[in-house]
N, C-alpha and C. Protein backbone atom coordinates (compact mmCIF):
# COMPACT_ATOMS: atom_id res chain seq x y z
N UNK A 1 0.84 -1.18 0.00
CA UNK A 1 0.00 0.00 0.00
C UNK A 1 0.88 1.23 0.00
N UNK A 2 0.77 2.28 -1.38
CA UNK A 2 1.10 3.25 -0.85
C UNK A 2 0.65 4.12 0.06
N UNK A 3 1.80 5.13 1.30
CA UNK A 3 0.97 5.74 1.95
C UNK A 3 1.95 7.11 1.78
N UNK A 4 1.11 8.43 2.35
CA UNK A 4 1.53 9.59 1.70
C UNK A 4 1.15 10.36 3.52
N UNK A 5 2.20 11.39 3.13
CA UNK A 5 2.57 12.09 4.35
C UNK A 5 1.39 13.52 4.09
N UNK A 6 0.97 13.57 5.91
CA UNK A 6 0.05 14.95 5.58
C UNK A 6 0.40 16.17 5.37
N UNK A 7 0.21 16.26 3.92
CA UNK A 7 1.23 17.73 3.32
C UNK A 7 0.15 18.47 3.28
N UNK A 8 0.69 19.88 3.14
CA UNK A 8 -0.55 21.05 2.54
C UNK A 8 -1.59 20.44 1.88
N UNK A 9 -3.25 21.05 2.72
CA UNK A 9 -4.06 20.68 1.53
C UNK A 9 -4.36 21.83 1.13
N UNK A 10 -3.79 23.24 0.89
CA UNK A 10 -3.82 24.32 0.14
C UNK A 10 -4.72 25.15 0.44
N UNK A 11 -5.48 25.53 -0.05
CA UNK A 11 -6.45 26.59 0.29
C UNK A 11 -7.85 25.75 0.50
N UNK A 12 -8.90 26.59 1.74
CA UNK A 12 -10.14 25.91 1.70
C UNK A 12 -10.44 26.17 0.47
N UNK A 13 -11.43 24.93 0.15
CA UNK A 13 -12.77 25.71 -1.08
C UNK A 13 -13.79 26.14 -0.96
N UNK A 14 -14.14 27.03 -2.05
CA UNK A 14 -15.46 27.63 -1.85
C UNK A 14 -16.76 26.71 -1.96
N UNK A 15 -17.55 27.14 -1.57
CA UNK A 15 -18.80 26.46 -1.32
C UNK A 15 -19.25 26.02 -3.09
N UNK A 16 -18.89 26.82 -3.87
CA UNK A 16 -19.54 27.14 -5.45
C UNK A 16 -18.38 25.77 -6.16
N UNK A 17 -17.09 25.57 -5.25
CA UNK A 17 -16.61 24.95 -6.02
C UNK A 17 -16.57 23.30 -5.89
N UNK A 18 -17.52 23.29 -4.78
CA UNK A 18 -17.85 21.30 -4.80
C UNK A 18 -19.21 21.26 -6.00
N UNK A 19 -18.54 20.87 -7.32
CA UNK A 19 -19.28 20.74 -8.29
C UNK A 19 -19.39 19.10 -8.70
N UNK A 20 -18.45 17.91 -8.11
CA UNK A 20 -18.74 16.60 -8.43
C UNK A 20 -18.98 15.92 -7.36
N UNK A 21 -19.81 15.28 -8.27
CA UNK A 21 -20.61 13.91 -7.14
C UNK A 21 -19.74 12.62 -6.74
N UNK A 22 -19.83 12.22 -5.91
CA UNK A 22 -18.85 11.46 -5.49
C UNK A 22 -19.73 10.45 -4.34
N UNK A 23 -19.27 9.35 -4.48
CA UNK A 23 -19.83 8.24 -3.55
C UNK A 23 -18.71 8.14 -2.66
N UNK A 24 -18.78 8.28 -0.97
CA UNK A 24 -17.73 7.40 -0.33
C UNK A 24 -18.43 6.11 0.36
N UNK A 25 -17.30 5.07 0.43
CA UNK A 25 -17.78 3.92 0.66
C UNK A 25 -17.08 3.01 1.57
N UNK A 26 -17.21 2.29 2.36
CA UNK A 26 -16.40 1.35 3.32
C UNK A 26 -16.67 -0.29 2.85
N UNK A 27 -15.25 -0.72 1.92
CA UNK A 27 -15.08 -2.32 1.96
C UNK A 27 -15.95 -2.89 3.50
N UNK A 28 -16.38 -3.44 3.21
CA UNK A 28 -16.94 -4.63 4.59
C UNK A 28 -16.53 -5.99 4.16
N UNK A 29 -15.79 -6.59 4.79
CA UNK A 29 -15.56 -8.38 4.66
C UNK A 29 -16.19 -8.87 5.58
N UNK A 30 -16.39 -10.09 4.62
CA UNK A 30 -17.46 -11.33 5.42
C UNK A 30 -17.18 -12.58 5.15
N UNK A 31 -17.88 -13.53 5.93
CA UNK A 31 -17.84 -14.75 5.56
C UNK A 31 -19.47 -15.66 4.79
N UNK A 32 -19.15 -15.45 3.60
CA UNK A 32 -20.53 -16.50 2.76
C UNK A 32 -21.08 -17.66 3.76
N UNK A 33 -22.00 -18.23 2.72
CA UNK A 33 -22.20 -19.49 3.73
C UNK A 33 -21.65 -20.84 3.38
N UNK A 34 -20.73 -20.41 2.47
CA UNK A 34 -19.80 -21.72 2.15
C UNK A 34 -18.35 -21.54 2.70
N UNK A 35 -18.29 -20.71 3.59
CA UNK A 35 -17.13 -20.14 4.36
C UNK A 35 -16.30 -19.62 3.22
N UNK A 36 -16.17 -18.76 2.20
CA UNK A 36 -15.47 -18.05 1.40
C UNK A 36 -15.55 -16.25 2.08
N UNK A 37 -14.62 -15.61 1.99
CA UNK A 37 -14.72 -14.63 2.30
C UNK A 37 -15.10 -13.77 0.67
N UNK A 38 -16.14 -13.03 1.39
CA UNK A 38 -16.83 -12.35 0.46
C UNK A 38 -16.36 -10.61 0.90
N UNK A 39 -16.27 -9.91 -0.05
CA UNK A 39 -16.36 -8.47 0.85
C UNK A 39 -17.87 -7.59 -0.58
N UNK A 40 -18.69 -6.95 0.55
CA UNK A 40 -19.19 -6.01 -0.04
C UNK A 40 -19.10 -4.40 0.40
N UNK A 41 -19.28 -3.15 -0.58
CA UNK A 41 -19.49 -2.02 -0.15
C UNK A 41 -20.81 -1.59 0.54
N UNK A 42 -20.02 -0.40 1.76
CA UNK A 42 -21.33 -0.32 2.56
C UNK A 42 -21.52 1.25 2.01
N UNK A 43 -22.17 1.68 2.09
CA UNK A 43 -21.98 3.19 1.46
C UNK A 43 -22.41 4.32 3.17
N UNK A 44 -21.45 5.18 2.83
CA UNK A 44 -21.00 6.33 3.81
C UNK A 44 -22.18 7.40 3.72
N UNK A 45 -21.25 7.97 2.14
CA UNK A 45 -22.27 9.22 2.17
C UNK A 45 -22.19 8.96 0.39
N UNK A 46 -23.09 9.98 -0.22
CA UNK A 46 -22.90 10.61 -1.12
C UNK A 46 -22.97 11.77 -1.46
N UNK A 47 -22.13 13.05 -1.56
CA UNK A 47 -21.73 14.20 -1.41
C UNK A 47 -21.27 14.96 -2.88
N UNK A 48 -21.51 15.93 -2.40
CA UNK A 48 -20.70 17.25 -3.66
C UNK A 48 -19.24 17.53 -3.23
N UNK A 49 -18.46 16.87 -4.28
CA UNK A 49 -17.06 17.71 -4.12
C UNK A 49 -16.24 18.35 -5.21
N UNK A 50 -14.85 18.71 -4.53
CA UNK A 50 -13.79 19.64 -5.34
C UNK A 50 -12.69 18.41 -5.60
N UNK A 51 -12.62 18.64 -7.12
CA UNK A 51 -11.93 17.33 -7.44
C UNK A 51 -10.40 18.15 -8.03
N UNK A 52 -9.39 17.60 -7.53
CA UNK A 52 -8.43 18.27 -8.46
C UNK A 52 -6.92 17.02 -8.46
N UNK A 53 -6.60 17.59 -9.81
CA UNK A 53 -5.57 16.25 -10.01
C UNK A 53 -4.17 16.49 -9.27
N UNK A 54 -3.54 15.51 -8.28
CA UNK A 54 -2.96 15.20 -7.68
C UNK A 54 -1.46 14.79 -8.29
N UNK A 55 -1.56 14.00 -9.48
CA UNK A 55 -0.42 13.82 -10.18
C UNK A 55 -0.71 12.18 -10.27
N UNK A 56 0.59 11.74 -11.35
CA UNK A 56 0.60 10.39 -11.54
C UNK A 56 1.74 10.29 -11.04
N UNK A 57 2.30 8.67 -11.44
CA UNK A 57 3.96 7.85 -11.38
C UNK A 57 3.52 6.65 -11.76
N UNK A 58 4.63 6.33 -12.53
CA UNK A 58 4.80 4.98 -12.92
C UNK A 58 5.76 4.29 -12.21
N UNK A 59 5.69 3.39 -11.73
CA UNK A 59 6.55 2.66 -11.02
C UNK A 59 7.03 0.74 -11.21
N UNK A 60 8.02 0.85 -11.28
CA UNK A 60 8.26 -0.87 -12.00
C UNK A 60 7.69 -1.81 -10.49
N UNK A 61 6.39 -2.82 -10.31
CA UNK A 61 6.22 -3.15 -9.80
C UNK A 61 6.55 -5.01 -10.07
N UNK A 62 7.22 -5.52 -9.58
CA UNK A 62 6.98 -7.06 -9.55
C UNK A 62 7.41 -7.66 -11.23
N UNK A 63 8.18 -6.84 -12.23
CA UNK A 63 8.09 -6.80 -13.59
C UNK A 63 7.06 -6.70 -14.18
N UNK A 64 6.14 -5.39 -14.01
CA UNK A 64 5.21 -4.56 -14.52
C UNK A 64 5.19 -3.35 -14.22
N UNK A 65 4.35 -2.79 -14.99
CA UNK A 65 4.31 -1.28 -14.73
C UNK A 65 2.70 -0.87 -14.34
N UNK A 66 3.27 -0.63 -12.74
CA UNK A 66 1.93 -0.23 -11.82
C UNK A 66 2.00 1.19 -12.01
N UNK A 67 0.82 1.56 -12.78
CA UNK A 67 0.65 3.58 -13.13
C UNK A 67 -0.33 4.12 -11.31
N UNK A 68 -0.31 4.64 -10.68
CA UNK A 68 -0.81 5.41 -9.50
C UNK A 68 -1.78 6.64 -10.15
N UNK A 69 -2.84 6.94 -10.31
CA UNK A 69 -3.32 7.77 -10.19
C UNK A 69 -4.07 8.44 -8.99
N UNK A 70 -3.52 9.77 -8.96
CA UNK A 70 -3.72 10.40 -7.44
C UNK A 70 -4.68 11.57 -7.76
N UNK A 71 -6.21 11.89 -7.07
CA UNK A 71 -6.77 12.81 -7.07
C UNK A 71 -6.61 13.33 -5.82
N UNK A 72 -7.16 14.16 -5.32
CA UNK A 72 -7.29 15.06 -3.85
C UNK A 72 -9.12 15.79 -4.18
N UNK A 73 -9.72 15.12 -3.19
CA UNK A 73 -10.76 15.36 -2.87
C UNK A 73 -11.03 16.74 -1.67
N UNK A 74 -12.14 17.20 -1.88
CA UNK A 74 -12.74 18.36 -0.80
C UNK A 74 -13.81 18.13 -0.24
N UNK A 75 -14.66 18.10 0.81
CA UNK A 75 -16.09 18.06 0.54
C UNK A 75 -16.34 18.77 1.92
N UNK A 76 -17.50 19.03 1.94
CA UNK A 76 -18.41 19.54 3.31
C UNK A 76 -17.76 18.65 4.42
N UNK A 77 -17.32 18.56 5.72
CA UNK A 77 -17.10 18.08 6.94
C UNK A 77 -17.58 16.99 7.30
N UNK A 78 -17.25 15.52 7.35
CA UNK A 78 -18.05 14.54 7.96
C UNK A 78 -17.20 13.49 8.67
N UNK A 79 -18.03 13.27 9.49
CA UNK A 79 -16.68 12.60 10.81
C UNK A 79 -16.85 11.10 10.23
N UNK A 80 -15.63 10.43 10.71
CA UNK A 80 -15.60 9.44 10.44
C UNK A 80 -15.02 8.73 9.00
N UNK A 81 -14.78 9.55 8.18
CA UNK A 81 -14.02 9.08 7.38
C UNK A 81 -12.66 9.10 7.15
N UNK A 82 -12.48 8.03 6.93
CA UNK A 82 -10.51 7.66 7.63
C UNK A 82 -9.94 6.83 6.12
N UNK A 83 -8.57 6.65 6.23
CA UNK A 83 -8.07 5.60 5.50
C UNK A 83 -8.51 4.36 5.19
N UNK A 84 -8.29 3.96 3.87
CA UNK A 84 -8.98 2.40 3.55
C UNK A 84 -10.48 2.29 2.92
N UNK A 85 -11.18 3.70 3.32
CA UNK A 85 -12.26 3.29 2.46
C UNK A 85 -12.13 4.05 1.23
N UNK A 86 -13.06 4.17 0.01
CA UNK A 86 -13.06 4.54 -1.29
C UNK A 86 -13.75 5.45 -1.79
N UNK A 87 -13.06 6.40 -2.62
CA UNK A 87 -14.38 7.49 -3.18
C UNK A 87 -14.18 6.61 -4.75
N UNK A 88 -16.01 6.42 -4.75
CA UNK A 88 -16.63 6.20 -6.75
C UNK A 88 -16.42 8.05 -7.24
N UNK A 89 -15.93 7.49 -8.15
CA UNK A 89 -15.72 9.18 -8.84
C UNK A 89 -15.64 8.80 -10.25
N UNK A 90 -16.85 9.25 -11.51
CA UNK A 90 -16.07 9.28 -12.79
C UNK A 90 -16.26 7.71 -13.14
N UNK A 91 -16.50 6.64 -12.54
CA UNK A 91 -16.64 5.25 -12.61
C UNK A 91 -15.24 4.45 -12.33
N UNK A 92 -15.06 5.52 -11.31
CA UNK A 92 -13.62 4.43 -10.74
C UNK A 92 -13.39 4.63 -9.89
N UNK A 93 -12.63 3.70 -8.50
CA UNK A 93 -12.68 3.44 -7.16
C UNK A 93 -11.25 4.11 -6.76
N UNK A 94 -11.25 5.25 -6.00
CA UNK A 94 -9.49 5.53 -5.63
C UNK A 94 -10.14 5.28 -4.05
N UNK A 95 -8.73 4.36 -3.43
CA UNK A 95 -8.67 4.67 -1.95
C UNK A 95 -8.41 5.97 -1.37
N UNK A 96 -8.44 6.05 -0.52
CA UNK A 96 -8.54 6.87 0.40
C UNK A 96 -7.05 6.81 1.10
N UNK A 97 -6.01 7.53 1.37
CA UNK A 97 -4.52 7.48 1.62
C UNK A 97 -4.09 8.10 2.82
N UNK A 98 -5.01 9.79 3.01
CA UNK A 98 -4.98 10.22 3.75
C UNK A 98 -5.96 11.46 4.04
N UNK A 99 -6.60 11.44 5.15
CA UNK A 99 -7.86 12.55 5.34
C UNK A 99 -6.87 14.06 6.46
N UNK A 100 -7.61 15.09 5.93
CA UNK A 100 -7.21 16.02 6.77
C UNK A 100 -7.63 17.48 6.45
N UNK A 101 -7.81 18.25 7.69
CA UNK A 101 -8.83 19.22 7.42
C UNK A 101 -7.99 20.95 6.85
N UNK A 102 -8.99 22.01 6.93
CA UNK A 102 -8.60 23.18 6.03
C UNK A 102 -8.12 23.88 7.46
N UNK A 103 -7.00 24.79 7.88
CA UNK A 103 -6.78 25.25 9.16
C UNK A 103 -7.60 24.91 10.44
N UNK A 104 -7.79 23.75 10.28
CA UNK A 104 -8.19 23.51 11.96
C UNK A 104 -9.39 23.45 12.02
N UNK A 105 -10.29 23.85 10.91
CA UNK A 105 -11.73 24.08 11.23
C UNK A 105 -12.21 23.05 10.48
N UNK A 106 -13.65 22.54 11.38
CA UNK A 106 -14.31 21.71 10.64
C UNK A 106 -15.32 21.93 9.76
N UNK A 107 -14.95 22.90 8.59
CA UNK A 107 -16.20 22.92 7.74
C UNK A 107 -15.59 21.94 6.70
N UNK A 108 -14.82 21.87 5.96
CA UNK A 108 -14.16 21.25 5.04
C UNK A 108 -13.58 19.47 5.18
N UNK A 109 -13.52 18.70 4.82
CA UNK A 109 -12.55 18.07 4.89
C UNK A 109 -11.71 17.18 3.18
N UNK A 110 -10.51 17.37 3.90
CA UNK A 110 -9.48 17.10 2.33
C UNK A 110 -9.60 15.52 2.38
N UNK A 111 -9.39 14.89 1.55
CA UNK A 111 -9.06 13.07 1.23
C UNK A 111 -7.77 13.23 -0.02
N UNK A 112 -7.00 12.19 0.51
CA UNK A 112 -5.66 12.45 -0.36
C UNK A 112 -5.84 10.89 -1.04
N UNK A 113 -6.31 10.05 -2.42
CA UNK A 113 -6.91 9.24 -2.69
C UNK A 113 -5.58 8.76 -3.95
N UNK A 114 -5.44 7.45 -4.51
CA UNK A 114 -5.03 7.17 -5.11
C UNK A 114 -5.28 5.90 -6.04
N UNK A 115 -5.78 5.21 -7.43
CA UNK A 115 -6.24 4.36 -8.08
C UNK A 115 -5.40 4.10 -8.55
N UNK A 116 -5.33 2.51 -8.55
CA UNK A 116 -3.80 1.48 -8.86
C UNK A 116 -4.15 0.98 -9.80
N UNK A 117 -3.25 0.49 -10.82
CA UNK A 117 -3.72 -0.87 -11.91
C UNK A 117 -2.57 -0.94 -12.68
N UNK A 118 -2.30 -2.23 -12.94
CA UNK A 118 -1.04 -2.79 -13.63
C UNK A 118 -1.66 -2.29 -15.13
N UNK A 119 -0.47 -1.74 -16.25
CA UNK A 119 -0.67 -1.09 -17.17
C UNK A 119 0.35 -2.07 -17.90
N UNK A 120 0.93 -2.59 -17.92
CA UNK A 120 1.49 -3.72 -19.03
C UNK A 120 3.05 -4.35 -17.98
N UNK A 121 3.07 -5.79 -18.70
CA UNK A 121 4.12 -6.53 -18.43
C UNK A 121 5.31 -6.52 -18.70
């Protein structure tokens, strides 16, 4: 897992500028009734946010090339969302890396998110 240090999340945003919809969601694992572990999504919230691109890297993983795509999320204040669960954005799942708020106050909160996938051998 990559994990990322809590750097600047820059300026709050304005209220005008949470313009995308976004699902957050918490993996839940279980056990079926054939004892297989199953996991389904539980859903959090679904919210308006400020989406802005974070950057890529390619990195040689295992003799492939694992590409990282990193967004940075904004949204209205809501407790409880931590590392490990997922924002749907756009029709694709980025984890969640690191949460943290705009100077101290809780109107805002930042998600520092990143979507993995092997891009060739």
């Amino acid at each position: 897992m990559v994990t990322y240090g809590n750097k600047n999340w820059g300026k709050e945003p304005k209220p005008g500028e949470l313009n995308q919809r976004i699902e957050i969601i918490s993996p839940v694992s279980m056990t079926n009734e054939n004892g297989y572990p199953v996991t389904h999504d539980k859903v959090i919230a679904n919210c308006w946010a400020q989406v802005t691109q974070s950057g890529d890297s390619t990195n040689p993983e295992a003799n492939a090339n694992a590409q990282a795509s990193a967004l940075n999320f904004a949204i209205r204040y809501l407790d409880g969302i931590k590392p490990g669960m997922v924002v749907l954005f756009d029709g694709r799942r980025y984890e969640i890396v690191a949460v943290g708020g705009f100077n101290f106050k809780k109107r805002f909160l930042g998600m520092k998110t990143v979507q993995t996938g092997v891009i060739g051998l």
